[in-house]
PDB file of N, CA and C in Angstrom:
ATOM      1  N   UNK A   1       7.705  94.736  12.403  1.00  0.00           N
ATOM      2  CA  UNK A   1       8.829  93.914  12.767  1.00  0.00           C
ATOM      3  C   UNK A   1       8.886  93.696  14.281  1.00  0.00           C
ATOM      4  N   UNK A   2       8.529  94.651  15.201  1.00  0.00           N
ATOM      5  CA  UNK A   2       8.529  94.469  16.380  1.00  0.00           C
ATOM      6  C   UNK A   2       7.594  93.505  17.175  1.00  0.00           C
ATOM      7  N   UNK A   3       6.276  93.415  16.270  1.00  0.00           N
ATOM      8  CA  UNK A   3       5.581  92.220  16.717  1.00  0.00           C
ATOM      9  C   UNK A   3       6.021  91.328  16.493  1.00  0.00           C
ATOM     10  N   UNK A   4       6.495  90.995  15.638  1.00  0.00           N
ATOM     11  CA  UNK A   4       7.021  89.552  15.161  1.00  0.00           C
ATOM     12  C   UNK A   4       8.421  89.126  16.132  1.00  0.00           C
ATOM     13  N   UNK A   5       9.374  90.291  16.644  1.00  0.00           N
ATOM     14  CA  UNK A   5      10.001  89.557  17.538  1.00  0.00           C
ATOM     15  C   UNK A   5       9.367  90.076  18.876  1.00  0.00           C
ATOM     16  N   UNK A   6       8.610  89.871  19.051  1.00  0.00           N
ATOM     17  CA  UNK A   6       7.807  90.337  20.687  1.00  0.00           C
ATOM     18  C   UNK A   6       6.944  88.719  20.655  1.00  0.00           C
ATOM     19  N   UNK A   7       6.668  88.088  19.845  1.00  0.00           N
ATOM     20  CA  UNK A   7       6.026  86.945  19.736  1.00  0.00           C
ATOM     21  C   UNK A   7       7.303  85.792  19.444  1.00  0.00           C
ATOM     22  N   UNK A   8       8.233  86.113  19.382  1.00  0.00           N
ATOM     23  CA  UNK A   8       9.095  84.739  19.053  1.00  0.00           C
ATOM     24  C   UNK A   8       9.757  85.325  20.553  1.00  0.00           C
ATOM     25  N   UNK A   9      10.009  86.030  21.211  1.00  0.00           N
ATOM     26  CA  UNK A   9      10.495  86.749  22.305  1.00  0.00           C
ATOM     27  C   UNK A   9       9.304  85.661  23.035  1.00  0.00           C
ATOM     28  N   UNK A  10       8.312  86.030  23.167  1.00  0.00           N
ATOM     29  CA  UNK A  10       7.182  85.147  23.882  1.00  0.00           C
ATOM     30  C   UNK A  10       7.243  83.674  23.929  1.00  0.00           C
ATOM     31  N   UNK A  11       7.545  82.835  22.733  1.00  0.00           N
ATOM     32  CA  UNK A  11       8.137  81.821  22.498  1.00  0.00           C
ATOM     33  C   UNK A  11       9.419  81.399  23.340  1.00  0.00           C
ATOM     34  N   UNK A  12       9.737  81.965  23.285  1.00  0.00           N
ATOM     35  CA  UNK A  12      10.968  81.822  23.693  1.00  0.00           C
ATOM     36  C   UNK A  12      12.564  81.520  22.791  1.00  0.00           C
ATOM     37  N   UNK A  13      11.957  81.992  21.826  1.00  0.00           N
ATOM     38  CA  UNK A  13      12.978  82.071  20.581  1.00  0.00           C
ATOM     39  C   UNK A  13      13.492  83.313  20.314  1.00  0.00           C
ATOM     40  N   UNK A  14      15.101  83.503  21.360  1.00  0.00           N
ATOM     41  CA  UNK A  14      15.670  85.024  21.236  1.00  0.00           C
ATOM     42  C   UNK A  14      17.161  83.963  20.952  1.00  0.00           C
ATOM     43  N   UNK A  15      18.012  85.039  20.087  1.00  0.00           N
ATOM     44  CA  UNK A  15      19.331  84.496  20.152  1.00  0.00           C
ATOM     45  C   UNK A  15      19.930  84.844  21.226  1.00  0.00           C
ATOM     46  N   UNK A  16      20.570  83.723  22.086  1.00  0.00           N
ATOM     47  CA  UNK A  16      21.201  84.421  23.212  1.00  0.00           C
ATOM     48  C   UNK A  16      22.869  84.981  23.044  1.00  0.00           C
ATOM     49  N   UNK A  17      23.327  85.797  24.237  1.00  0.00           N
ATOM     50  CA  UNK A  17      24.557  86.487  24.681  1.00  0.00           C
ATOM     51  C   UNK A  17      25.703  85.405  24.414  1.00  0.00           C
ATOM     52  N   UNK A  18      25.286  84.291  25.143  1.00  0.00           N
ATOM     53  CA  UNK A  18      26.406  83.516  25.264  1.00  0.00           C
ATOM     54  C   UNK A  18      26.334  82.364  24.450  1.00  0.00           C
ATOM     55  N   UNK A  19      27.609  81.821  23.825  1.00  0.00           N
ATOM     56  CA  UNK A  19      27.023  81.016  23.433  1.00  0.00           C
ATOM     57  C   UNK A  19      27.238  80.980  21.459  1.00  0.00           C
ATOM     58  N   UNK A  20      27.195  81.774  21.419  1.00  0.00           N
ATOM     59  CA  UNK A  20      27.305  82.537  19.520  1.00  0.00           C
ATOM     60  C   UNK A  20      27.857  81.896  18.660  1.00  0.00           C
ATOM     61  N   UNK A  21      27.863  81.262  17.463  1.00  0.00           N
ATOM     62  CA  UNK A  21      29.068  81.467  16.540  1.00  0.00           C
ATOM     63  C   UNK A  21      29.101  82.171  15.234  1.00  0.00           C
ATOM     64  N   UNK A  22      27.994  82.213  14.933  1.00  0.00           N
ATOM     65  CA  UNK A  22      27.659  83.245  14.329  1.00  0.00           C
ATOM     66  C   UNK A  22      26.714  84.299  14.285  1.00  0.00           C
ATOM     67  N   UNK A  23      25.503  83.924  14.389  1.00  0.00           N
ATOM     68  CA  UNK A  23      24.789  84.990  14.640  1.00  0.00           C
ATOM     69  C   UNK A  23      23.732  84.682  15.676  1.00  0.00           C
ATOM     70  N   UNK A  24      24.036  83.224  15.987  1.00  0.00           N
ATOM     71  CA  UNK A  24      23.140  82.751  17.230  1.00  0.00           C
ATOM     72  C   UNK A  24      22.038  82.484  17.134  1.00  0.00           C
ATOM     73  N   UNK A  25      21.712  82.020  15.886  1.00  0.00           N
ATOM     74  CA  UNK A  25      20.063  81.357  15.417  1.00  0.00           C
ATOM     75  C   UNK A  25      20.214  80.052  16.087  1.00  0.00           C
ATOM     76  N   UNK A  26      21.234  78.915  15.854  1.00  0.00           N
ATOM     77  CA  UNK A  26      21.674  77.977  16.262  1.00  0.00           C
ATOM     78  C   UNK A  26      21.482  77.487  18.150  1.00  0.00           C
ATOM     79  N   UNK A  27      22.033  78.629  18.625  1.00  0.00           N
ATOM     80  CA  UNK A  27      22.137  78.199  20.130  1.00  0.00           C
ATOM     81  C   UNK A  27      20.793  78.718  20.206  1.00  0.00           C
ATOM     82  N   UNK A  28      19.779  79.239  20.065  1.00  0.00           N
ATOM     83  CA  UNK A  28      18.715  79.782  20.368  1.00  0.00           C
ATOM     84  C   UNK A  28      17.822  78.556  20.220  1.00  0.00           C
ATOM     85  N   UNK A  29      17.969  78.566  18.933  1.00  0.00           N
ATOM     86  CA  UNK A  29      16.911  77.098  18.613  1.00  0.00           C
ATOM     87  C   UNK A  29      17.005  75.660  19.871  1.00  0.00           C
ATOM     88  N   UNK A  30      18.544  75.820  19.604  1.00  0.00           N
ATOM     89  CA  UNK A  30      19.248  74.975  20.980  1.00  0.00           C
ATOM     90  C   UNK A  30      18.066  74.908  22.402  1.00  0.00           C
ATOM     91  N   UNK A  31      18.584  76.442  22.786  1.00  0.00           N
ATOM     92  CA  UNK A  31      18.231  77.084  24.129  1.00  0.00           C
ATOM     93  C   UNK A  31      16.549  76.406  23.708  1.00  0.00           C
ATOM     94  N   UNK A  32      15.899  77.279  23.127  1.00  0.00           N
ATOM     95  CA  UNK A  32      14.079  76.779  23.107  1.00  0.00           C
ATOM     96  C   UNK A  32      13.758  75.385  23.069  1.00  0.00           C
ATOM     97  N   UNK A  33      14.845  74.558  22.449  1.00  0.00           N
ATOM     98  CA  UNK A  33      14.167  73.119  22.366  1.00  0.00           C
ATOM     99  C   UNK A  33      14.562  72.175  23.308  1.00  0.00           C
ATOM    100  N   UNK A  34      15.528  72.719  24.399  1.00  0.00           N
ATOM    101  CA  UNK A  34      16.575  72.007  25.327  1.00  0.00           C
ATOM    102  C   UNK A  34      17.390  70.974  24.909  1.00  0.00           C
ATOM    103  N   UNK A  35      18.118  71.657  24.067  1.00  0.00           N
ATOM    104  CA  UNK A  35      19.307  71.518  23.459  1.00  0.00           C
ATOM    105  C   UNK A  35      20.648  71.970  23.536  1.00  0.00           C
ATOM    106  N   UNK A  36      21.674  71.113  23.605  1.00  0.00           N
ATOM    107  CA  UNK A  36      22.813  72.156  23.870  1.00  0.00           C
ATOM    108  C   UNK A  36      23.221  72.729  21.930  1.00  0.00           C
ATOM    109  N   UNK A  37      24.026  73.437  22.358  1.00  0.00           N
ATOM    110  CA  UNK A  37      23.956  74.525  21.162  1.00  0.00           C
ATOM    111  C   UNK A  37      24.938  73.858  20.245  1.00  0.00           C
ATOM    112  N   UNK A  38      25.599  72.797  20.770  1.00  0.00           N
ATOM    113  CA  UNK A  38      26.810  72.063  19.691  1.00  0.00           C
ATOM    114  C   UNK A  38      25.445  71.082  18.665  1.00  0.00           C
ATOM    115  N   UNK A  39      24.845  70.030  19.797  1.00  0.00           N
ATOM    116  CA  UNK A  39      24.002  69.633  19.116  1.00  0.00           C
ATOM    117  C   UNK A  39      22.641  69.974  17.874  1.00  0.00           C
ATOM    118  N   UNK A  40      22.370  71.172  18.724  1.00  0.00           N
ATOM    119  CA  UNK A  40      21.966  72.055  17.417  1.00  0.00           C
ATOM    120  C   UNK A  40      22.629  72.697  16.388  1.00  0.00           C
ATOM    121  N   UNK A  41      24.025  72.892  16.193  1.00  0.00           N
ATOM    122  CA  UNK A  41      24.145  72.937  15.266  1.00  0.00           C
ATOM    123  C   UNK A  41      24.847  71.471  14.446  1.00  0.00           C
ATOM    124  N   UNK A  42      24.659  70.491  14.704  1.00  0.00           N
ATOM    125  CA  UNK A  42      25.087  69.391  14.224  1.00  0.00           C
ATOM    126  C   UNK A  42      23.904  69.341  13.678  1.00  0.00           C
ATOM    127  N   UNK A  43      22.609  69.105  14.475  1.00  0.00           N
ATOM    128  CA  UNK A  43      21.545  68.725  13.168  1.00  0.00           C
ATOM    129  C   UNK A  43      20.885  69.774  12.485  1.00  0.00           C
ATOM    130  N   UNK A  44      21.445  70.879  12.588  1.00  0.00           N
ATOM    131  CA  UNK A  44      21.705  71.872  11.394  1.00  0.00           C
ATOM    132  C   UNK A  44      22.380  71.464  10.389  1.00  0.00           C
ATOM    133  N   UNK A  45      23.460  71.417  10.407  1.00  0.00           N
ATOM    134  CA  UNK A  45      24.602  70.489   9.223  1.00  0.00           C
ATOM    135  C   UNK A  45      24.130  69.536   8.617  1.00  0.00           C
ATOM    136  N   UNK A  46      23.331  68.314   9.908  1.00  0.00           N
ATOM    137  CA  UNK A  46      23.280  67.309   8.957  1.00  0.00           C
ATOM    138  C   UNK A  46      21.767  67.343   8.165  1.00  0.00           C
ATOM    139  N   UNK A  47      20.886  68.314   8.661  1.00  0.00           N
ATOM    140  CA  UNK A  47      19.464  68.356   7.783  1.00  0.00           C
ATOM    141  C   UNK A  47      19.791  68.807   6.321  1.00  0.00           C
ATOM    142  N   UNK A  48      20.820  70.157   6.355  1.00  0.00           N
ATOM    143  CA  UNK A  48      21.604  70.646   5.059  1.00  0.00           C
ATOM    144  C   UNK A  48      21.819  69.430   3.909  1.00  0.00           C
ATOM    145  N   UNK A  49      22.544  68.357   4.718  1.00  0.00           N
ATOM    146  CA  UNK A  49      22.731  67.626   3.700  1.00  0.00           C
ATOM    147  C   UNK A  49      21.670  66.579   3.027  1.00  0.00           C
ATOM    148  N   UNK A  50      20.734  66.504   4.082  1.00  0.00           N
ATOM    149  CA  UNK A  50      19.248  65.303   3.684  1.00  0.00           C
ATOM    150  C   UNK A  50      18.658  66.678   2.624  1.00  0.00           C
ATOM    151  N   UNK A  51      18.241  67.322   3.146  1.00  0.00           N
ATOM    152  CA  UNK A  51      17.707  68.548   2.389  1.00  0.00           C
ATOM    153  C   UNK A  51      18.803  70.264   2.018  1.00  0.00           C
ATOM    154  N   UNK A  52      19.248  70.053   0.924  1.00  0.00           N
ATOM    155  CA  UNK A  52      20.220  70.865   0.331  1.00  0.00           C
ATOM    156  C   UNK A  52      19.711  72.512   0.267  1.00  0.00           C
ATOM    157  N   UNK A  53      20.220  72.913   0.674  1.00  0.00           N
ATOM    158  CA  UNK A  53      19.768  74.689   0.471  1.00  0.00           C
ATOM    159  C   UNK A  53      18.708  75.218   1.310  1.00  0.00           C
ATOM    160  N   UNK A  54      17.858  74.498   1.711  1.00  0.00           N
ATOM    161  CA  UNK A  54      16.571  75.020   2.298  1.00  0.00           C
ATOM    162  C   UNK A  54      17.393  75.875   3.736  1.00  0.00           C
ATOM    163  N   UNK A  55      18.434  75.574   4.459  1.00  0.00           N
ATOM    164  CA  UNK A  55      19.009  76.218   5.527  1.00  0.00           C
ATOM    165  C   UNK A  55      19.568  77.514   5.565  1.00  0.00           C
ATOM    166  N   UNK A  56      20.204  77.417   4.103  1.00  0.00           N
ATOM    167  CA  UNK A  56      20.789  78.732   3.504  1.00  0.00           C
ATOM    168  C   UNK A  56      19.849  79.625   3.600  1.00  0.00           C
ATOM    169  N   UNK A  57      18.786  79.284   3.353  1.00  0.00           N
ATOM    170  CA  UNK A  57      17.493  80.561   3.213  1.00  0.00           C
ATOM    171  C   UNK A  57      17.530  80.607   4.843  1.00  0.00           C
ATOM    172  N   UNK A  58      16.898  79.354   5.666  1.00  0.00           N
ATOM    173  CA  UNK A  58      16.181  79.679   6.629  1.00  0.00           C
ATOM    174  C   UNK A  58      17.241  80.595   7.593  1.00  0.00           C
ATOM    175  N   UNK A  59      18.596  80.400   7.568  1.00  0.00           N
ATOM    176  CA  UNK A  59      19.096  80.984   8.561  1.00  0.00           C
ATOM    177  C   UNK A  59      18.916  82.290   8.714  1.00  0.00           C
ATOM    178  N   UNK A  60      19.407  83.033   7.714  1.00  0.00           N
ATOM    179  CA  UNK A  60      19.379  84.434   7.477  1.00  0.00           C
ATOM    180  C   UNK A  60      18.105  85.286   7.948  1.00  0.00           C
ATOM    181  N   UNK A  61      17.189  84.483   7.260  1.00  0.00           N
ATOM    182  CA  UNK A  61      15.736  84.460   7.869  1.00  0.00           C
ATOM    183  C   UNK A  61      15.199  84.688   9.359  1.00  0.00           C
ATOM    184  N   UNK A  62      15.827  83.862   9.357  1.00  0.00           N
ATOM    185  CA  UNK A  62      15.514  83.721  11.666  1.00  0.00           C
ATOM    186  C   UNK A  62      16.276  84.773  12.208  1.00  0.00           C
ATOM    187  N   UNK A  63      17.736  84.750  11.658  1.00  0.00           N
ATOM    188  CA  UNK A  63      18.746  85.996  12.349  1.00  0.00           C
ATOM    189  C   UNK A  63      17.986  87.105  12.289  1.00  0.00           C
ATOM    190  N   UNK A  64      17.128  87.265  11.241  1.00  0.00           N
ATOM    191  CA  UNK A  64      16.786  89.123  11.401  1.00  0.00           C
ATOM    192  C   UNK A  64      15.444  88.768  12.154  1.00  0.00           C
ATOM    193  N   UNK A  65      14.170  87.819  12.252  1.00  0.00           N
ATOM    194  CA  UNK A  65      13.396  87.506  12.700  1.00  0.00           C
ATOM    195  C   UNK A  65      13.299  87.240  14.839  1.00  0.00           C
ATOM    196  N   UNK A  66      14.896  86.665  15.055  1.00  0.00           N
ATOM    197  CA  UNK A  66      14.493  86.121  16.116  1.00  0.00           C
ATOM    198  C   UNK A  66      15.191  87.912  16.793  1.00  0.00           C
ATOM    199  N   UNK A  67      14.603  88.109  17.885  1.00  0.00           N
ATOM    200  CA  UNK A  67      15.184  89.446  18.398  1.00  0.00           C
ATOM    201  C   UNK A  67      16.494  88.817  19.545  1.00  0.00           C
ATOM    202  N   UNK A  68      17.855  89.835  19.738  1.00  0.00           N
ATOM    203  CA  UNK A  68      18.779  89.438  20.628  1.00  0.00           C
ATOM    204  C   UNK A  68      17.945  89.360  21.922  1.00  0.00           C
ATOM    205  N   UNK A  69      18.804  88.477  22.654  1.00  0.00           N
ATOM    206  CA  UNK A  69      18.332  88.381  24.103  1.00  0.00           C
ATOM    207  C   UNK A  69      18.745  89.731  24.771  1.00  0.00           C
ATOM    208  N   UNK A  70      19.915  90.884  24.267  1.00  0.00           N
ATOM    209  CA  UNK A  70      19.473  91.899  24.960  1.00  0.00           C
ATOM    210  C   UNK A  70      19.002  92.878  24.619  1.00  0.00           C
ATOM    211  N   UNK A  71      18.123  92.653  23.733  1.00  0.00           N
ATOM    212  CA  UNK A  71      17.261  93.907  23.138  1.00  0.00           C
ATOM    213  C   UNK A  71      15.904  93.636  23.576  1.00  0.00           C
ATOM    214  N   UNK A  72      15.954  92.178  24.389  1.00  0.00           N
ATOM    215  CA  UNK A  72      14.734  91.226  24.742  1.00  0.00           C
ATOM    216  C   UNK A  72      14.312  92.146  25.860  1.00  0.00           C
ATOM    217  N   UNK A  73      15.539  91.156  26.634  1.00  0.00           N
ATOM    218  CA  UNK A  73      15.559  91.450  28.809  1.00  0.00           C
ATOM    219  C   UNK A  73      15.945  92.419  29.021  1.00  0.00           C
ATOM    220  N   UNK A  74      16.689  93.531  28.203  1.00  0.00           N
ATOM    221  CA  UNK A  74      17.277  95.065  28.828  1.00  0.00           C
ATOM    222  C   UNK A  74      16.161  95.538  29.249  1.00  0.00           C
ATOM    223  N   UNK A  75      16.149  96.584  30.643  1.00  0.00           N
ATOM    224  CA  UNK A  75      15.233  97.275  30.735  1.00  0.00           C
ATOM    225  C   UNK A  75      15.051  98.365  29.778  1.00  0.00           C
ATOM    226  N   UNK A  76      14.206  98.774  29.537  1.00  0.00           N
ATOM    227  CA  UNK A  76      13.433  99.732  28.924  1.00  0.00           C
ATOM    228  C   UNK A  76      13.591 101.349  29.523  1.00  0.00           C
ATOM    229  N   UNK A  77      12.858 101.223  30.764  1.00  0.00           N
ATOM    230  CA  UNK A  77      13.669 102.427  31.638  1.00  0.00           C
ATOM    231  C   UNK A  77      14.357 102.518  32.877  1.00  0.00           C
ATOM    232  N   UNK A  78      14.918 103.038  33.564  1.00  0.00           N
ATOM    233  CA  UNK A  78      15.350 102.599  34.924  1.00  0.00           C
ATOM    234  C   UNK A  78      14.208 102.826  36.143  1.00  0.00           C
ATOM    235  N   UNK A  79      14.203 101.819  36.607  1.00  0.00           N
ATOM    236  CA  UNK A  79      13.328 101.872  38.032  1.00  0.00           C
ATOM    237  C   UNK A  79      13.285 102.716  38.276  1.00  0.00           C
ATOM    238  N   UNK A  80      11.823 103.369  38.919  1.00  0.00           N
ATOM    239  CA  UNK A  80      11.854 104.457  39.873  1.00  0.00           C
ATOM    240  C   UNK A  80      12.667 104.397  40.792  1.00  0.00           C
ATOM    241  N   UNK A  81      13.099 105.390  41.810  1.00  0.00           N
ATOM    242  CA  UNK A  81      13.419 105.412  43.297  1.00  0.00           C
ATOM    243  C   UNK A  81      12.604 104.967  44.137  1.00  0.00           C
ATOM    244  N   UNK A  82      12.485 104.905  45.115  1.00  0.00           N
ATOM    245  CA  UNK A  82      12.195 104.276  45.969  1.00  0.00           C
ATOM    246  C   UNK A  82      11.259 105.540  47.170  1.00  0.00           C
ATOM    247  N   UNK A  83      10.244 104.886  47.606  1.00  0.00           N
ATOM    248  CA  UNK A  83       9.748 106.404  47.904  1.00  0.00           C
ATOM    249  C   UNK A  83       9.429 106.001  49.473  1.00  0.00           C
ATOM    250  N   UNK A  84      10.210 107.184  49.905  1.00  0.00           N
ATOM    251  CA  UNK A  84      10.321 106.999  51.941  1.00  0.00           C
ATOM    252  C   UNK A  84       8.487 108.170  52.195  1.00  0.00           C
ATOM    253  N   UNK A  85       8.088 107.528  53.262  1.00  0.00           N
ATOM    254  CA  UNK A  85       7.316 108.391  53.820  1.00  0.00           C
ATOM    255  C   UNK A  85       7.189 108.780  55.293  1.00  0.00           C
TER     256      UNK A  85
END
């Protein structure tokens, strides 16, 4: 699982902080395609209706797939100090 969001992380497909309304598949897709996040989810809505159900699956899908933006960019460990000589 961690490769798979370390490669959409690479992509540039993380749900971001800001921005949410539900679980932030929406503004993400937004964010990667340079999109604002209202507009992505409008043609979210309106693909639903050209093509019925296929969204229901995909969302859920991506939410556990795409990794948060701060599980992305948090550091890992804290910087060393700084070293005087």
């Amino acid at each position: 699982m961690n490769a798979v969001h370390d490669t959409m992380a690479r992509q540039g497909l993380v749900r971001p902080r800001d921005g949410r309304m539900l679980g932030g598949v929406c503004a993400g897709l937004g964010r990667r395609f340079g999109l604002d996040p209202w507009i992505a989810r409008l043609l979210f809505v309106v693909i639903l209706f050209v093509i019925p159900g296929s969204q229901i699956l995909i969302y859920p899908v991506l939410w556990l797939l795409m990794p948060s933006e701060e599980t992305v960019y948090s550091p890992q460990t804290p910087p060393a100090p700084p070293t005087t000589w």
